[in-house]
C-alpha atoms as a PDB file:
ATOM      1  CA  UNK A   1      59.375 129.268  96.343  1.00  0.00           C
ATOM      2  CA  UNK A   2      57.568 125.690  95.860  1.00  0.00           C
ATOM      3  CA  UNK A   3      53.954 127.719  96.548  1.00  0.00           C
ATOM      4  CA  UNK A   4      54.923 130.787  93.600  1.00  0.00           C
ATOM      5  CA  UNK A   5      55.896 127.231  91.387  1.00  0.00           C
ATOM      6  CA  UNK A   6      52.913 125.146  91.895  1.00  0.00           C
ATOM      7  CA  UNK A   7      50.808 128.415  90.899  1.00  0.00           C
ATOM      8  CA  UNK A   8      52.675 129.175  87.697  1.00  0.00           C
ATOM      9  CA  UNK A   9      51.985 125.704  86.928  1.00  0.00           C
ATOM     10  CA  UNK A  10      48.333 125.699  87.824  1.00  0.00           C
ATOM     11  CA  UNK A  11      47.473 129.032  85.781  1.00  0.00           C
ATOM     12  CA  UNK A  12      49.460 127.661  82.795  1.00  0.00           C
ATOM     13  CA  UNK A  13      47.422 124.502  83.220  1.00  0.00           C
ATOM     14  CA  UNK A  14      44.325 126.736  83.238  1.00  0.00           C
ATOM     15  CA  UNK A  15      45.237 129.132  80.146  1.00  0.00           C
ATOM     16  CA  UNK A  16      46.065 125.700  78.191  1.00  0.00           C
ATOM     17  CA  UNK A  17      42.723 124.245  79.228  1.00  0.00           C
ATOM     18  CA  UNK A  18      40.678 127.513  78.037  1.00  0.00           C
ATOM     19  CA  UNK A  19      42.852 127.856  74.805  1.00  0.00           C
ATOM     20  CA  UNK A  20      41.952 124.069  74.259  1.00  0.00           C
ATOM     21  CA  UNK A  21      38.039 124.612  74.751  1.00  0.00           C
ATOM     22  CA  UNK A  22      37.968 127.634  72.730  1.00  0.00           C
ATOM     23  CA  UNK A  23      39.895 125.762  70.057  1.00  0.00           C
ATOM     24  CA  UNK A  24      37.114 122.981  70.383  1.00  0.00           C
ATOM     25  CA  UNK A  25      33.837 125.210  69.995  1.00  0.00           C
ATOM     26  CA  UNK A  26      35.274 127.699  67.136  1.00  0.00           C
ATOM     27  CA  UNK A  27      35.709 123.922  65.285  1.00  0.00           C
ATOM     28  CA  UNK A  28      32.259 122.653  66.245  1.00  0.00           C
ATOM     29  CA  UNK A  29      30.868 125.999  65.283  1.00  0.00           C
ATOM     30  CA  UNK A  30      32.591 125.958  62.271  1.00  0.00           C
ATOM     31  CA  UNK A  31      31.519 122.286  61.061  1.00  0.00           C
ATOM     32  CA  UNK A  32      27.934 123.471  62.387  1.00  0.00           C
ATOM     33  CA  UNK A  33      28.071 126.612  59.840  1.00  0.00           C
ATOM     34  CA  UNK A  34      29.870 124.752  56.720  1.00  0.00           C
ATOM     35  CA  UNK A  35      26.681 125.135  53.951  1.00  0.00           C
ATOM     36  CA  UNK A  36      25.859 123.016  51.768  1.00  0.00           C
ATOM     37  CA  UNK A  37      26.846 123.802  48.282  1.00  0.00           C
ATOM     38  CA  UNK A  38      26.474 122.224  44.403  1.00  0.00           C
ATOM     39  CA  UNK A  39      29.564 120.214  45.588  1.00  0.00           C
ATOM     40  CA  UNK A  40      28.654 118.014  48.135  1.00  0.00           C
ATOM     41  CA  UNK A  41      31.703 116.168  48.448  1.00  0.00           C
ATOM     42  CA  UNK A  42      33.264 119.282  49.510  1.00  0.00           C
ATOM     43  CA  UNK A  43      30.554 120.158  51.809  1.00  0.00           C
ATOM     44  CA  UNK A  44      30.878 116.864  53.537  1.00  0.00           C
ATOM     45  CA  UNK A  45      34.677 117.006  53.575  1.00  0.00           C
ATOM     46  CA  UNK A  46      34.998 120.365  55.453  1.00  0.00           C
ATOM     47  CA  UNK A  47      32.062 119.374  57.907  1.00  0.00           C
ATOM     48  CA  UNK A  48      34.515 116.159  58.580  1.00  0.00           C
ATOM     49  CA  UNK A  49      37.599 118.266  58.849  1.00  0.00           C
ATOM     50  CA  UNK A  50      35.752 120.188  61.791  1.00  0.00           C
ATOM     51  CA  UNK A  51      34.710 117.331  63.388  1.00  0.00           C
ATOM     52  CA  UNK A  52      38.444 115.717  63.369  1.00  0.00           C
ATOM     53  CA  UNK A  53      39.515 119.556  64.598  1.00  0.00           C
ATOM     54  CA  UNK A  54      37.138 119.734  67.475  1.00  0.00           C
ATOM     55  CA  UNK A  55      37.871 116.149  68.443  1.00  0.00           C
ATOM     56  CA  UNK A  56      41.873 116.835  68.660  1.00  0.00           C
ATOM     57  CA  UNK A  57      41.484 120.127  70.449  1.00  0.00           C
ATOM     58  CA  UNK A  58      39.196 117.436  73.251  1.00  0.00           C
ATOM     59  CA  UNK A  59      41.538 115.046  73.588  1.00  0.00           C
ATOM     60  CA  UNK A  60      44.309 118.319  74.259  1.00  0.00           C
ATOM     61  CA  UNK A  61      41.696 119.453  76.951  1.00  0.00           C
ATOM     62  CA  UNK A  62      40.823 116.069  78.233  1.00  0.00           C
ATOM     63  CA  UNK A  63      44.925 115.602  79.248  1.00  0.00           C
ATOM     64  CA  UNK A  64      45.400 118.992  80.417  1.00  0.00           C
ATOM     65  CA  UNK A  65      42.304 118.271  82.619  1.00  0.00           C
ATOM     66  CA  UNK A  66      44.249 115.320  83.673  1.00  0.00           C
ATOM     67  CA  UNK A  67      47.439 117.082  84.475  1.00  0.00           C
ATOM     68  CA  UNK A  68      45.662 119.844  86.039  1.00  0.00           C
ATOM     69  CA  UNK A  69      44.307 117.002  88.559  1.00  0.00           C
ATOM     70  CA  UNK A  70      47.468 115.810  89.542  1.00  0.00           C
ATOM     71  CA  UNK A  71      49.079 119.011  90.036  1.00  0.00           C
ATOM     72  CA  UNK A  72      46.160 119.390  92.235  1.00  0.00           C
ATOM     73  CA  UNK A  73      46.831 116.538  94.405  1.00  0.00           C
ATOM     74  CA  UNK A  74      50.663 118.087  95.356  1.00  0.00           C
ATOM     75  CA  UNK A  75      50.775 120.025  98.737  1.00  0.00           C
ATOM     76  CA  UNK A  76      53.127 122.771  98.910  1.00  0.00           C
ATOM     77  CA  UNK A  77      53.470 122.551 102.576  1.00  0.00           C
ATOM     78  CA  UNK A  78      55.538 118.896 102.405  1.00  0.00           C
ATOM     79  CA  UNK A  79      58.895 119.440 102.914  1.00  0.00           C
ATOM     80  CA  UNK A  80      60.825 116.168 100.820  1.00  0.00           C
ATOM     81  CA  UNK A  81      63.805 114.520 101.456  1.00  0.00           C
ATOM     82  CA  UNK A  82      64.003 112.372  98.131  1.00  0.00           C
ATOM     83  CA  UNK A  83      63.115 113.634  94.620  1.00  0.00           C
ATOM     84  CA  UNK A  84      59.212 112.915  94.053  1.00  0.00           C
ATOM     85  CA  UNK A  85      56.206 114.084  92.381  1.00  0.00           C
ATOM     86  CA  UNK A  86      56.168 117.921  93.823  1.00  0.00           C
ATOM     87  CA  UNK A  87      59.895 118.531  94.983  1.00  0.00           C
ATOM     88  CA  UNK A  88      61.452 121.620  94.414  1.00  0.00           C
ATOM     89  CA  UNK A  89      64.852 120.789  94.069  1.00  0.00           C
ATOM     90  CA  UNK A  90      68.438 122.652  93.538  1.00  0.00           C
ATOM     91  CA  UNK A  91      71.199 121.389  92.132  1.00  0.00           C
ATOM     92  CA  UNK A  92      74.844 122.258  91.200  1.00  0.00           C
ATOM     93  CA  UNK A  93      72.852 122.069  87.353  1.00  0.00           C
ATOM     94  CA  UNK A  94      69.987 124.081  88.296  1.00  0.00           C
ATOM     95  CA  UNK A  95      66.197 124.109  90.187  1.00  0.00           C
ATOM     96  CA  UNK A  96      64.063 121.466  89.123  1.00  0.00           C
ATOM     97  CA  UNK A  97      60.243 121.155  89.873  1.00  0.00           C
ATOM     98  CA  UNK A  98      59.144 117.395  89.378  1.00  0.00           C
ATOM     99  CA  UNK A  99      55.202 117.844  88.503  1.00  0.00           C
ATOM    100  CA  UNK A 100      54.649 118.456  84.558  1.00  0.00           C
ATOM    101  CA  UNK A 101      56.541 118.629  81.607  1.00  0.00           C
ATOM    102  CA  UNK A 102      56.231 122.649  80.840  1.00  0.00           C
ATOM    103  CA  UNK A 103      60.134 123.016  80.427  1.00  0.00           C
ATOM    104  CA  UNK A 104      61.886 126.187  81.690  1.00  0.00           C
ATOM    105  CA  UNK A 105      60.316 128.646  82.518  1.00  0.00           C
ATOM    106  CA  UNK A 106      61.473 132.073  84.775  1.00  0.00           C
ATOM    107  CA  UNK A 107      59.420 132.675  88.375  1.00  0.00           C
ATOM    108  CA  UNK A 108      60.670 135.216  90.508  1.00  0.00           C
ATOM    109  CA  UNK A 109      63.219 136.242  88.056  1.00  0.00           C
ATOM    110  CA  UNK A 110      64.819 132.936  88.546  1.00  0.00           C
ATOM    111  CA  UNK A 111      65.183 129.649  85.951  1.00  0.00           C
ATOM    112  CA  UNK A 112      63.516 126.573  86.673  1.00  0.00           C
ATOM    113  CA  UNK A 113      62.742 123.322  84.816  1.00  0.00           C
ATOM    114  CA  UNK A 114      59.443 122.457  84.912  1.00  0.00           C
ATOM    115  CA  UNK A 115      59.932 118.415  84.566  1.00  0.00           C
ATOM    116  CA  UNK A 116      57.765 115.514  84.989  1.00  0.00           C
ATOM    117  CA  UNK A 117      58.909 112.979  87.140  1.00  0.00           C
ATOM    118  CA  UNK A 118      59.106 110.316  83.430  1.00  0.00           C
ATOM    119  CA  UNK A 119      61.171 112.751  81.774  1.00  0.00           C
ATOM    120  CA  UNK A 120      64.817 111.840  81.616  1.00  0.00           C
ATOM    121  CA  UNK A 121      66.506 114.064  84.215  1.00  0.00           C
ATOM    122  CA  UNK A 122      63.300 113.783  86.273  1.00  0.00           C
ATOM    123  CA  UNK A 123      63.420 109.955  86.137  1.00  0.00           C
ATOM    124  CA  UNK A 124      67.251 110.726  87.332  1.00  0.00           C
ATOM    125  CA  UNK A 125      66.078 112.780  90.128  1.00  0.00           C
ATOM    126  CA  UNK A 126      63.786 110.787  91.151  1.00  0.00           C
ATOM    127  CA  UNK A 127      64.392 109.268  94.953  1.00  0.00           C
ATOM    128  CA  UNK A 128      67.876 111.422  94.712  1.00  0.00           C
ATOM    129  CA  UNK A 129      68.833 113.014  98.319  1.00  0.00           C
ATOM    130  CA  UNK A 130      70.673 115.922  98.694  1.00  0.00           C
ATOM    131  CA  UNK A 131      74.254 115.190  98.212  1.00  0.00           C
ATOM    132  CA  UNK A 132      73.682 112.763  95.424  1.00  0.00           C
ATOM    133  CA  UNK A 133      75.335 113.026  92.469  1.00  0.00           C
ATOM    134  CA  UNK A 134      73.573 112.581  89.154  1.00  0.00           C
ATOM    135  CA  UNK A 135      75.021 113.118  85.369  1.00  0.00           C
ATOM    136  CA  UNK A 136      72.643 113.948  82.652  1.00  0.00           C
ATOM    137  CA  UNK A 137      74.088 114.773  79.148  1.00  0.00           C
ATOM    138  CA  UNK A 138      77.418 113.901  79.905  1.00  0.00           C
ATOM    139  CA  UNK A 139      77.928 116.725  82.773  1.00  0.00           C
ATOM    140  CA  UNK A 140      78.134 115.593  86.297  1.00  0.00           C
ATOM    141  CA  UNK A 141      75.774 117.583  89.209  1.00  0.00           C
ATOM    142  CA  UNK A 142      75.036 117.079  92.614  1.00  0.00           C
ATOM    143  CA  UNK A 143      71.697 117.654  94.450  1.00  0.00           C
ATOM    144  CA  UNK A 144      72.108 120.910  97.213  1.00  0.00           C
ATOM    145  CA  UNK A 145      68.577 121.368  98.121  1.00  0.00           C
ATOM    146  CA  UNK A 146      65.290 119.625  98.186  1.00  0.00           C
ATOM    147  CA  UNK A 147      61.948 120.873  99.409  1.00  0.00           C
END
């Protein structure tokens, strides 16, 4: 299951990355294209407007270039026994992956929450062992599986 996972979250990772420097080069071309017109001000304003477009849709890419590294870094093939960055664990609350925040998402026609390892039920899970116990929201689960 942990190699179907680590895919989903690689091409999602890669869509978000493409979307980003698309994003980026329609607001560079636009700024590029803005004419100038009788009211400067205006002109100036829009080309500014692209450049503070192009320059948010860079910083989305730069961090999703940075998450996409250190999803890179996790190999499927380790089998964990604590909660850590790339365990695929199962719990009486549901399947956790601890790599990125993407949320839930379905794989395989089953549910599982996509979490980074700072997020609050990933900081929970975090060094857990199967067997543990952990409550989150006020309900109380316990850790079956970890791979």
């Amino acid at each position: 299951m942990k190699p179907i996972i680590l895919t989903y979250v690689k091409t999602y990772l890669d869509q978000r990355m493409q979307t980003s420097l698309d994003a980026m080069n329609a607001a560079q071309e636009s700024a590029n294209g803005e004419s100038k017109s009788s009211a400067g001000d205006k002109y100036e304003t829009s080309r500014a407007m692209g450049h503070l477009d192009r320059d948010m849709h860079a910083r989305m890419y730069q961090q999703t270039r940075e998450e996409r590294k250190l999803v890179e870094r996790i190999d499927e093939n380790i089998n964990f026994k604590k909660g850590a960055l790339g365990a695929f664990i199962s719990s009486s609350m549901g399947d956790f992956f601890l790599s990125i925040s993407i949320g839930q998402v379905k794989v395989d026609e089953k549910l599982i929450m996509i979490i980074s390892p700072q997020s609050p039920i990933g900081a929970l899970l975090m060094g857990k062992m199967v067997g543990d116990k952990f409550s989150f929201r006020g309900k109380e689960a316990v850790i079956l599986a970890i791979q």
